[in-house]
C-alpha atoms as a PDB file:
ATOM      1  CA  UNK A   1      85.665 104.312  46.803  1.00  0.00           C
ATOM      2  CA  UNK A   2      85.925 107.776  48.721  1.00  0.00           C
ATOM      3  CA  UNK A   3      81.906 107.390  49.053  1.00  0.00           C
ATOM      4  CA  UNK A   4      82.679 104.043  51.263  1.00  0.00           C
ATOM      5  CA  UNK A   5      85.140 105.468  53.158  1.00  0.00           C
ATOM      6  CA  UNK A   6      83.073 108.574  54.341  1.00  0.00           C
ATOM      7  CA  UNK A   7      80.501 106.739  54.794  1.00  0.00           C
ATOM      8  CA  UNK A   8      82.051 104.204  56.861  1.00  0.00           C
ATOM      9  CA  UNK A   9      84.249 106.827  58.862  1.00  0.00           C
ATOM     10  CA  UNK A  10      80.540 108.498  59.474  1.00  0.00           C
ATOM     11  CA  UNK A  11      78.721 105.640  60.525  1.00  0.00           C
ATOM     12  CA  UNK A  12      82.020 104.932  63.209  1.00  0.00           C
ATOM     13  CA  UNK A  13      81.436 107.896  64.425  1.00  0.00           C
ATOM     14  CA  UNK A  14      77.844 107.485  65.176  1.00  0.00           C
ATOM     15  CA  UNK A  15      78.416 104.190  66.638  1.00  0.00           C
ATOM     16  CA  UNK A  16      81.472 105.463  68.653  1.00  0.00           C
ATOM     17  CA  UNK A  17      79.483 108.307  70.022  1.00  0.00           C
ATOM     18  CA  UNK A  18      76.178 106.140  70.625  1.00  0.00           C
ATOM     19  CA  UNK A  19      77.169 103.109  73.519  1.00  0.00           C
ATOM     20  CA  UNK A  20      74.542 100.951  75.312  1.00  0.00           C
ATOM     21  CA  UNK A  21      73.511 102.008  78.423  1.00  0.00           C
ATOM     22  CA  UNK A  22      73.982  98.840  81.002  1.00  0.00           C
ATOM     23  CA  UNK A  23      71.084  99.601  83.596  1.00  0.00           C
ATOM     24  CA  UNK A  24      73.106  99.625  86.553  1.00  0.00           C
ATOM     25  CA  UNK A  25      70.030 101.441  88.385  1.00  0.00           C
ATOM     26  CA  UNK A  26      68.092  97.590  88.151  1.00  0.00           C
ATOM     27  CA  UNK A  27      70.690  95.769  89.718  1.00  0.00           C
ATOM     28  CA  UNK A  28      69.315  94.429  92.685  1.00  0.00           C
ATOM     29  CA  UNK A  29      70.320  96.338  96.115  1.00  0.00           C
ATOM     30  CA  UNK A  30      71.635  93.205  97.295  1.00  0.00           C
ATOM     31  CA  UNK A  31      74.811  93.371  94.632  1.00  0.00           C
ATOM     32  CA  UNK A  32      75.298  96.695  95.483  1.00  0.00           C
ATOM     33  CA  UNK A  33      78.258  97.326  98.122  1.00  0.00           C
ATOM     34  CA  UNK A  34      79.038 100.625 100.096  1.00  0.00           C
ATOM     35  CA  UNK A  35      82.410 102.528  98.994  1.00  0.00           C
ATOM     36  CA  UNK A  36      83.818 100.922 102.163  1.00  0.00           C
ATOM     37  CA  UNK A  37      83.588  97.515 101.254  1.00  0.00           C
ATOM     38  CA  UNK A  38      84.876  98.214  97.807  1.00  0.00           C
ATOM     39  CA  UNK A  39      88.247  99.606  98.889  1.00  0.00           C
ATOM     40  CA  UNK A  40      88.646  96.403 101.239  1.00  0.00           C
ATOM     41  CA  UNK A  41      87.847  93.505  98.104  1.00  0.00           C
ATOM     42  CA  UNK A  42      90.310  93.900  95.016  1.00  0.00           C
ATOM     43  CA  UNK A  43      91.019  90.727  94.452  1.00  0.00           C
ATOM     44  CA  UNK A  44      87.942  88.635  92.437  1.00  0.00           C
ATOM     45  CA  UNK A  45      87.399  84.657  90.639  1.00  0.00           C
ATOM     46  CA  UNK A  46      85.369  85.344  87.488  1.00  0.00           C
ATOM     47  CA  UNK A  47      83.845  82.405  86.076  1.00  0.00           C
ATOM     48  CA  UNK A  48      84.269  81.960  82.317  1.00  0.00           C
ATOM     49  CA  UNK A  49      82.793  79.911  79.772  1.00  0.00           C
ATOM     50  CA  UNK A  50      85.596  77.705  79.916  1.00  0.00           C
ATOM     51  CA  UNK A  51      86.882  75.132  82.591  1.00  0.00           C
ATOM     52  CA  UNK A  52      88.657  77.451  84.122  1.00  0.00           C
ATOM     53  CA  UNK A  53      87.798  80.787  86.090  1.00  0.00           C
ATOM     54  CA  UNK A  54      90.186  83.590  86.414  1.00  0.00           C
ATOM     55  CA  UNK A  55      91.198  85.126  89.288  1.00  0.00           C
ATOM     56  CA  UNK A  56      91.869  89.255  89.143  1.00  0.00           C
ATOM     57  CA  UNK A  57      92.994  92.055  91.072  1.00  0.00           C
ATOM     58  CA  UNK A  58      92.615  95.813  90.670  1.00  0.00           C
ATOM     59  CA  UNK A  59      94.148  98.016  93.030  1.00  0.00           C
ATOM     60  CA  UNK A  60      95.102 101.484  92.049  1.00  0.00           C
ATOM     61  CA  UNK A  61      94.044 101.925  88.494  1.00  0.00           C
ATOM     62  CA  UNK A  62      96.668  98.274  88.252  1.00  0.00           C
ATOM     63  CA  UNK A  63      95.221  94.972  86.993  1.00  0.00           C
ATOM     64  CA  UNK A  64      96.549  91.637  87.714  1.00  0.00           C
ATOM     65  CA  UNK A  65      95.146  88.536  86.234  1.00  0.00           C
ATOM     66  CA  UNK A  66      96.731  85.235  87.531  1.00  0.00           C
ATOM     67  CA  UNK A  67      96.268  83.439  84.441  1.00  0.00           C
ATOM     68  CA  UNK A  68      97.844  86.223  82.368  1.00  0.00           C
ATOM     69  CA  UNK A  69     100.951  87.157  82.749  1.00  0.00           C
ATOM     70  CA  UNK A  70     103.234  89.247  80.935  1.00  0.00           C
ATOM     71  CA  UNK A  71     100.456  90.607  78.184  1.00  0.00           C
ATOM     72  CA  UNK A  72      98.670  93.507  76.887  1.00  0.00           C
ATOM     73  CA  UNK A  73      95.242  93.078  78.488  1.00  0.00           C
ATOM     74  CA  UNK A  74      92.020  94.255  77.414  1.00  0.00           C
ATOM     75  CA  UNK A  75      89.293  94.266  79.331  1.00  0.00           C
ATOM     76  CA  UNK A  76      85.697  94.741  77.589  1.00  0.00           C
ATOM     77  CA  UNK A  77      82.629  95.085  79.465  1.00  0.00           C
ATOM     78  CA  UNK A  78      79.852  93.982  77.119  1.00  0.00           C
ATOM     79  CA  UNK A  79      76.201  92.449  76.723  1.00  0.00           C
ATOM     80  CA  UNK A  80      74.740  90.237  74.524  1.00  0.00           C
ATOM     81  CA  UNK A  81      72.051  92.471  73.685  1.00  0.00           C
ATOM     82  CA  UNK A  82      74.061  95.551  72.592  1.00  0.00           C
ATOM     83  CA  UNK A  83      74.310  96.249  69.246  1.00  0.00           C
ATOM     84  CA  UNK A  84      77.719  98.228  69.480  1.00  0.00           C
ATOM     85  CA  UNK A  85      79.217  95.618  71.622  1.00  0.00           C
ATOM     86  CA  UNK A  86      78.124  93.282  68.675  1.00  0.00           C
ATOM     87  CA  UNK A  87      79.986  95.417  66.114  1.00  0.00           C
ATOM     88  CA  UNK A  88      83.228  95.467  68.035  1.00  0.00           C
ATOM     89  CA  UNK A  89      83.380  91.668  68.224  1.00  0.00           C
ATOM     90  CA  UNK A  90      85.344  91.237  65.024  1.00  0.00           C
ATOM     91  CA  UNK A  91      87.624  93.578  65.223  1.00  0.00           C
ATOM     92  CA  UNK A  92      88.167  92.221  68.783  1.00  0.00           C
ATOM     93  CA  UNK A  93      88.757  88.462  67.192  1.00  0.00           C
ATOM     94  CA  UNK A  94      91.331  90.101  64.874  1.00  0.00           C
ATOM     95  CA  UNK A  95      93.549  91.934  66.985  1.00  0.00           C
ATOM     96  CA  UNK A  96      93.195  88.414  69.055  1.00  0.00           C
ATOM     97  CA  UNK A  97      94.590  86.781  66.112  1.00  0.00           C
ATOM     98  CA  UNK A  98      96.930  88.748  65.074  1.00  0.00           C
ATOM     99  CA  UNK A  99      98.862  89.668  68.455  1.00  0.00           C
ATOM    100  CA  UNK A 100      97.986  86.189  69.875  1.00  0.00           C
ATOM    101  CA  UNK A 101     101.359  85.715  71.418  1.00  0.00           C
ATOM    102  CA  UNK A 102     101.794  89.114  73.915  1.00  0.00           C
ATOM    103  CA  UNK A 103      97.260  90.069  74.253  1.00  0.00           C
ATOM    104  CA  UNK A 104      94.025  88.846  75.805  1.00  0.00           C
ATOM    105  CA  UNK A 105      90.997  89.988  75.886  1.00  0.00           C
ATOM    106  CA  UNK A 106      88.525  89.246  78.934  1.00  0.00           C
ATOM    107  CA  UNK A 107      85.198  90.204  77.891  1.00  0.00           C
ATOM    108  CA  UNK A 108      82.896  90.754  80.848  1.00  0.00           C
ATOM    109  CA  UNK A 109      79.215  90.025  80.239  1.00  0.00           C
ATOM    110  CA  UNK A 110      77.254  92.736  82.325  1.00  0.00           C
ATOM    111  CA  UNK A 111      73.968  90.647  81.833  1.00  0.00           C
ATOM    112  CA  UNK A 112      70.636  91.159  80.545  1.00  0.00           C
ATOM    113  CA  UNK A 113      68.746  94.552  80.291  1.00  0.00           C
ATOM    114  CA  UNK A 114      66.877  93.418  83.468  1.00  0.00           C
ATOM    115  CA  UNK A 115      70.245  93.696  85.170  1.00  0.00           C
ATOM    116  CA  UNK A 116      70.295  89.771  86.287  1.00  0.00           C
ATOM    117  CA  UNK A 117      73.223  87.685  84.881  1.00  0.00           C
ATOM    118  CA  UNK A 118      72.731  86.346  81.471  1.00  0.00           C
ATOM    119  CA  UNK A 119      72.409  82.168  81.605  1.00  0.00           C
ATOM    120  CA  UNK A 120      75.551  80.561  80.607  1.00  0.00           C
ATOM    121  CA  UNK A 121      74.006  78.581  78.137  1.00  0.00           C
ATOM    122  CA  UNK A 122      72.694  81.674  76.076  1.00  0.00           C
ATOM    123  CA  UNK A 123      76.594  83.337  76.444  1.00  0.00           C
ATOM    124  CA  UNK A 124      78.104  80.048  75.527  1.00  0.00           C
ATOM    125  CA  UNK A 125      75.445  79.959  72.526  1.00  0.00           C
ATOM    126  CA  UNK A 126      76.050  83.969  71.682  1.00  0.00           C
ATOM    127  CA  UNK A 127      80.241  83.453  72.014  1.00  0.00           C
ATOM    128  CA  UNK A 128      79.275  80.341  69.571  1.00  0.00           C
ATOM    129  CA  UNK A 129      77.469  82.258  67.235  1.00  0.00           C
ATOM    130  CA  UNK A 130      80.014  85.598  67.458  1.00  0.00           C
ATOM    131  CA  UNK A 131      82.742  82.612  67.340  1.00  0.00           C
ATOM    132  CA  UNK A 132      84.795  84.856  69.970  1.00  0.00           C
ATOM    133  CA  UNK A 133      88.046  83.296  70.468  1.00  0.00           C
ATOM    134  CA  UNK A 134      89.225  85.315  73.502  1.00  0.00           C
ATOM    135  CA  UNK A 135      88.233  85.140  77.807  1.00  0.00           C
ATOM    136  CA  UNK A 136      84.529  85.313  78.150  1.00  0.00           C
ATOM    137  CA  UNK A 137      83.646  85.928  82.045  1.00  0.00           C
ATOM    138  CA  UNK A 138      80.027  85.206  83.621  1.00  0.00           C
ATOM    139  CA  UNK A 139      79.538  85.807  87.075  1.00  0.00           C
ATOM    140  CA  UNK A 140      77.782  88.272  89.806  1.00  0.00           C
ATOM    141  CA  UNK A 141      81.573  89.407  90.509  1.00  0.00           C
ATOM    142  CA  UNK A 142      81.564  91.126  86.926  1.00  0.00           C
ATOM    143  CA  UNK A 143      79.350  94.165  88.068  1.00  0.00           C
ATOM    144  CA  UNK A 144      81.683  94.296  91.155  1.00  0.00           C
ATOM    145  CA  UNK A 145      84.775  94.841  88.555  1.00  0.00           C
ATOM    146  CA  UNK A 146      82.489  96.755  86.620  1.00  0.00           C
ATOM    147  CA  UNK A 147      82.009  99.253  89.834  1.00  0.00           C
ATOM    148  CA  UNK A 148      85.756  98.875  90.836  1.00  0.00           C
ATOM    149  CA  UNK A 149      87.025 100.022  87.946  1.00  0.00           C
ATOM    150  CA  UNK A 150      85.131 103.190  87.584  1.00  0.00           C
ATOM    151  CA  UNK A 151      81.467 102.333  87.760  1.00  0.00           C
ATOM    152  CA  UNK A 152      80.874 101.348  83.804  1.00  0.00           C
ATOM    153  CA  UNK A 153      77.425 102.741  82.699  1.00  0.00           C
ATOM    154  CA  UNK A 154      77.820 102.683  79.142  1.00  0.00           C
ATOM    155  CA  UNK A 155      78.839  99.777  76.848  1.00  0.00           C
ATOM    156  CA  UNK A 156      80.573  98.709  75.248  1.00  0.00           C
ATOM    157  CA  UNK A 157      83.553  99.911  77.594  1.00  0.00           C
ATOM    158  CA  UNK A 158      87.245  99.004  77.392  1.00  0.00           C
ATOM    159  CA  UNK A 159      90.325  99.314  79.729  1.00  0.00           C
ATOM    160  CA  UNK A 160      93.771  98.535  78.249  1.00  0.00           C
ATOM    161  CA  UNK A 161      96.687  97.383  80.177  1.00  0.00           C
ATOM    162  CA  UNK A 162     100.275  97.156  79.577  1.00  0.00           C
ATOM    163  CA  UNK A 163     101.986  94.125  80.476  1.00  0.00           C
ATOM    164  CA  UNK A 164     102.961  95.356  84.213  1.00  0.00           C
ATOM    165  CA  UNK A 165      99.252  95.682  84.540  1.00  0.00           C
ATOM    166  CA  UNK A 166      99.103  99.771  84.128  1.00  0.00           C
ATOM    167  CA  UNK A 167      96.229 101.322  82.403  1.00  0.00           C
ATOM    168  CA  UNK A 168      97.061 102.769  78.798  1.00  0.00           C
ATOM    169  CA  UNK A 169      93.848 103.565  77.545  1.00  0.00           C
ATOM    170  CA  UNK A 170      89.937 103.929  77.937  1.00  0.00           C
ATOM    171  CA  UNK A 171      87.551 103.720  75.807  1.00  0.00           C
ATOM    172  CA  UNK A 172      83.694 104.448  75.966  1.00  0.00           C
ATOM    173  CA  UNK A 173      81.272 103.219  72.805  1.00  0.00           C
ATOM    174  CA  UNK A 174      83.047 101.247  69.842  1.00  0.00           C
ATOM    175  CA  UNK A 175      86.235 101.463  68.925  1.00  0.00           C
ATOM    176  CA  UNK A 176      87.979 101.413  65.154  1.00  0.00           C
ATOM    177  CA  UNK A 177      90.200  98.561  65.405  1.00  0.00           C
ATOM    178  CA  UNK A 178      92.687 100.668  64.073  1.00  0.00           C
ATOM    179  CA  UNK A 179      92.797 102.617  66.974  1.00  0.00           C
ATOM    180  CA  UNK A 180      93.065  99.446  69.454  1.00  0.00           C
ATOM    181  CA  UNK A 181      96.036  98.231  68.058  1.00  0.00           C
ATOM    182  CA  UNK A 182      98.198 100.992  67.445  1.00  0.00           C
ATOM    183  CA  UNK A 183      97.462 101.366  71.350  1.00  0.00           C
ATOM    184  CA  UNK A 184      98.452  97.594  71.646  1.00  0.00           C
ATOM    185  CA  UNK A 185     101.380  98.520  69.687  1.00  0.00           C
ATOM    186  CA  UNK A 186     102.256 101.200  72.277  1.00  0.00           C
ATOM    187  CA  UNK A 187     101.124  98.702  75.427  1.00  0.00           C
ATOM    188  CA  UNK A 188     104.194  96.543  73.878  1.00  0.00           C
ATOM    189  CA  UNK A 189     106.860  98.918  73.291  1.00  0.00           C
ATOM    190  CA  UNK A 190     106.660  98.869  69.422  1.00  0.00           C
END
Protein backbone atom coordinates (compact mmCIF):
# COMPACT_ATOMS: atom_id res chain seq x y z
CA UNK A 1 0.00 0.00 0.00
CA UNK A 2 2.87 2.59 0.88
CA UNK A 3 4.47 1.35 -2.62
CA UNK A 4 1.12 2.89 -4.39
CA UNK A 5 1.15 5.82 -2.62
CA UNK A 6 4.84 6.82 -3.43
CA UNK A 7 4.47 5.89 -6.46
CA UNK A 8 1.46 7.77 -7.19
CA UNK A 9 2.66 10.96 -5.16
CA UNK A 10 5.90 10.53 -7.66
CA UNK A 11 4.26 10.19 -10.78
CA UNK A 12 2.00 13.67 -9.59
CA UNK A 13 4.85 15.21 -9.30
CA UNK A 14 6.21 14.49 -12.66
CA UNK A 15 3.02 15.30 -14.24
CA UNK A 16 2.63 18.51 -12.11
CA UNK A 17 6.05 19.65 -13.05
CA UNK A 18 5.74 18.52 -16.88
CA UNK A 19 2.55 20.84 -18.62
CA UNK A 20 1.90 21.03 -22.40
CA UNK A 21 3.26 23.71 -24.09
CA UNK A 22 0.21 25.52 -26.17
CA UNK A 23 2.23 26.98 -29.25
CA UNK A 24 1.22 30.40 -28.88
CA UNK A 25 4.26 31.34 -31.33
CA UNK A 26 1.83 29.58 -34.43
CA UNK A 27 -1.05 31.54 -33.81
CA UNK A 28 -1.61 33.43 -36.74
CA UNK A 29 -0.49 37.32 -36.57
CA UNK A 30 -3.89 38.18 -37.37
CA UNK A 31 -5.23 36.96 -33.64
CA UNK A 32 -2.57 38.64 -32.18
CA UNK A 33 -3.50 42.24 -30.67
CA UNK A 34 -1.02 45.04 -29.47
CA UNK A 35 -0.96 45.68 -25.49
CA UNK A 36 -3.11 48.71 -26.41
CA UNK A 37 -5.96 47.06 -27.67
CA UNK A 38 -5.91 44.56 -24.88
CA UNK A 39 -6.34 47.07 -22.06
CA UNK A 40 -9.38 48.63 -24.11
CA UNK A 41 -11.47 44.87 -24.67
CA UNK A 42 -12.25 43.06 -21.23
CA UNK A 43 -15.36 42.11 -21.79
CA UNK A 44 -15.67 38.70 -24.28
CA UNK A 45 -18.86 36.01 -25.67
CA UNK A 46 -17.22 32.57 -25.65
CA UNK A 47 -19.03 30.09 -27.53
CA UNK A 48 -19.56 26.74 -25.79
CA UNK A 49 -20.59 23.45 -26.77
CA UNK A 50 -23.88 24.12 -25.55
CA UNK A 51 -26.80 26.44 -26.76
CA UNK A 52 -25.66 28.98 -25.00
CA UNK A 53 -22.36 31.18 -25.08
CA UNK A 54 -21.06 32.96 -22.11
CA UNK A 55 -20.26 36.27 -21.86
CA UNK A 56 -16.97 37.28 -19.49
CA UNK A 57 -15.09 40.05 -18.21
CA UNK A 58 -11.61 40.38 -16.72
CA UNK A 59 -10.47 43.56 -15.55
CA UNK A 60 -7.87 43.77 -12.88
CA UNK A 61 -6.91 40.27 -12.03
CA UNK A 62 -11.37 40.20 -11.41
CA UNK A 63 -13.54 37.81 -13.45
CA UNK A 64 -17.11 38.21 -14.13
CA UNK A 65 -19.12 35.68 -15.96
CA UNK A 66 -22.80 36.71 -16.66
CA UNK A 67 -24.09 33.35 -16.49
CA UNK A 68 -22.38 32.66 -13.16
CA UNK A 69 -23.07 34.33 -10.44
CA UNK A 70 -22.31 33.98 -6.96
CA UNK A 71 -19.72 30.78 -7.42
CA UNK A 72 -16.30 29.59 -7.04
CA UNK A 73 -15.05 29.70 -10.64
CA UNK A 74 -12.44 27.82 -12.24
CA UNK A 75 -11.15 28.57 -15.23
CA UNK A 76 -8.97 25.79 -17.15
CA UNK A 77 -7.22 26.44 -20.24
CA UNK A 78 -6.80 23.07 -21.93
CA UNK A 79 -6.38 21.05 -25.33
CA UNK A 80 -7.57 18.04 -26.52
CA UNK A 81 -4.30 16.79 -27.34
CA UNK A 82 -2.55 17.21 -23.95
CA UNK A 83 -2.00 14.43 -22.04
CA UNK A 84 -1.91 16.31 -18.57
CA UNK A 85 -4.96 18.22 -19.40
CA UNK A 86 -6.42 14.64 -20.03
CA UNK A 87 -5.41 13.47 -16.54
CA UNK A 88 -6.96 16.40 -14.75
CA UNK A 89 -10.37 15.79 -16.35
CA UNK A 90 -11.63 13.51 -13.61
CA UNK A 91 -10.69 15.03 -10.87
CA UNK A 92 -12.20 18.16 -12.53
CA UNK A 93 -15.75 16.10 -13.00
CA UNK A 94 -15.51 15.30 -9.26
CA UNK A 95 -15.02 18.42 -7.60
CA UNK A 96 -17.97 19.39 -10.28
CA UNK A 97 -20.02 16.88 -8.62
CA UNK A 98 -19.40 17.22 -5.47
CA UNK A 99 -19.59 21.19 -4.97
CA UNK A 100 -22.24 21.39 -7.76
CA UNK A 101 -24.32 23.91 -5.94
CA UNK A 102 -21.60 27.07 -5.18
CA UNK A 103 -18.58 25.94 -8.53
CA UNK A 104 -18.12 25.90 -12.29
CA UNK A 105 -15.66 25.13 -14.25
CA UNK A 106 -15.17 26.82 -17.83
CA UNK A 107 -12.71 24.88 -19.63
CA UNK A 108 -11.17 26.84 -22.48
CA UNK A 109 -10.02 24.79 -25.47
CA UNK A 110 -6.74 26.57 -26.75
CA UNK A 111 -6.97 24.47 -30.06
CA UNK A 112 -4.89 22.20 -31.94
CA UNK A 113 -1.00 22.03 -31.88
CA UNK A 114 -1.15 23.98 -35.21
CA UNK A 115 -2.57 26.81 -33.13
CA UNK A 116 -6.05 26.97 -35.25
CA UNK A 117 -9.26 26.31 -33.22
CA UNK A 118 -10.13 22.75 -32.74
CA UNK A 119 -13.64 21.83 -34.85
CA UNK A 120 -16.54 21.72 -32.62
CA UNK A 121 -17.48 18.49 -33.65
CA UNK A 122 -14.11 16.82 -32.49
CA UNK A 123 -14.54 18.94 -28.82
CA UNK A 124 -18.13 17.93 -28.65
CA UNK A 125 -16.87 14.23 -29.53
CA UNK A 126 -13.63 14.57 -26.97
CA UNK A 127 -16.11 16.28 -23.99
CA UNK A 128 -18.33 13.03 -25.06
CA UNK A 129 -15.73 10.68 -24.68
CA UNK A 130 -14.04 12.54 -21.31
CA UNK A 131 -17.97 12.77 -20.38
CA UNK A 132 -17.05 16.39 -18.89
CA UNK A 133 -19.99 17.68 -17.18
CA UNK A 134 -18.85 21.30 -16.66
CA UNK A 135 -18.60 24.80 -19.35
CA UNK A 136 -16.67 23.80 -22.37
CA UNK A 137 -15.78 27.14 -24.46
CA UNK A 138 -14.69 27.09 -28.33
CA UNK A 139 -13.99 30.18 -29.92
CA UNK A 140 -11.04 32.55 -31.42
CA UNK A 141 -11.89 34.81 -28.21
CA UNK A 142 -10.31 31.94 -25.96
CA UNK A 143 -6.60 32.84 -26.90
CA UNK A 144 -7.67 36.51 -26.29
CA UNK A 145 -8.64 35.40 -22.49
CA UNK A 146 -5.82 33.24 -22.67
CA UNK A 147 -3.46 36.52 -23.34
CA UNK A 148 -5.62 38.71 -20.94
CA UNK A 149 -5.18 36.80 -18.21
CA UNK A 150 -1.48 36.48 -18.20
CA UNK A 151 -0.47 35.12 -21.57
CA UNK A 152 -0.97 31.11 -20.78
CA UNK A 153 1.93 29.16 -22.47
CA UNK A 154 1.76 26.07 -20.67
CA UNK A 155 -1.23 23.73 -20.13
CA UNK A 156 -2.98 22.67 -18.53
CA UNK A 157 -3.41 26.15 -16.63
CA UNK A 158 -5.98 27.11 -14.00
CA UNK A 159 -7.24 30.41 -12.40
CA UNK A 160 -9.56 30.15 -9.36
CA UNK A 161 -12.01 32.70 -8.35
CA UNK A 162 -13.93 33.41 -5.34
CA UNK A 163 -17.42 34.18 -5.66
CA UNK A 164 -16.89 38.19 -5.94
CA UNK A 165 -14.82 37.21 -8.89
CA UNK A 166 -11.16 37.68 -7.07
CA UNK A 167 -8.38 35.42 -7.97
CA UNK A 168 -7.45 32.77 -5.15
CA UNK A 169 -5.18 30.64 -6.84
CA UNK A 170 -2.98 29.66 -9.96
CA UNK A 171 -1.97 26.82 -11.05
CA UNK A 172 0.53 25.72 -13.88
CA UNK A 173 0.68 21.71 -15.00
CA UNK A 174 -1.85 19.24 -13.18
CA UNK A 175 -3.18 19.61 -10.15
CA UNK A 176 -4.00 16.82 -7.19
CA UNK A 177 -7.57 17.23 -6.75
CA UNK A 178 -6.90 17.39 -3.30
CA UNK A 179 -5.30 20.48 -3.60
CA UNK A 180 -8.25 22.13 -5.80
CA UNK A 181 -10.73 21.68 -3.37
CA UNK A 182 -9.34 22.51 -0.20
CA UNK A 183 -8.73 25.86 -2.28
CA UNK A 184 -12.52 25.66 -3.24
CA UNK A 185 -13.08 25.16 0.33
CA UNK A 186 -11.21 28.41 1.08
CA UNK A 187 -12.91 30.30 -2.23
CA UNK A 188 -16.25 29.54 -0.06
CA UNK A 189 -15.45 30.50 3.34
CA UNK A 190 -15.32 26.91 4.80
Amino acid sequence: MQFKKLLFLIISALLLLIGCDSKEENKPKAETETSKEKEIQTKYQLETLGETPINLTYKNETLNVDEVQGKVILVNFFATWCPPCKAEIPHLINLKNKYKDNFEIIAVNLGEKSGQLTDKSVLADFANEYKINYIVTNSENNFKIADLMGGVRIIPTMYLFDPKGTIVQKYVGIVPEEMIETDIKKALGK
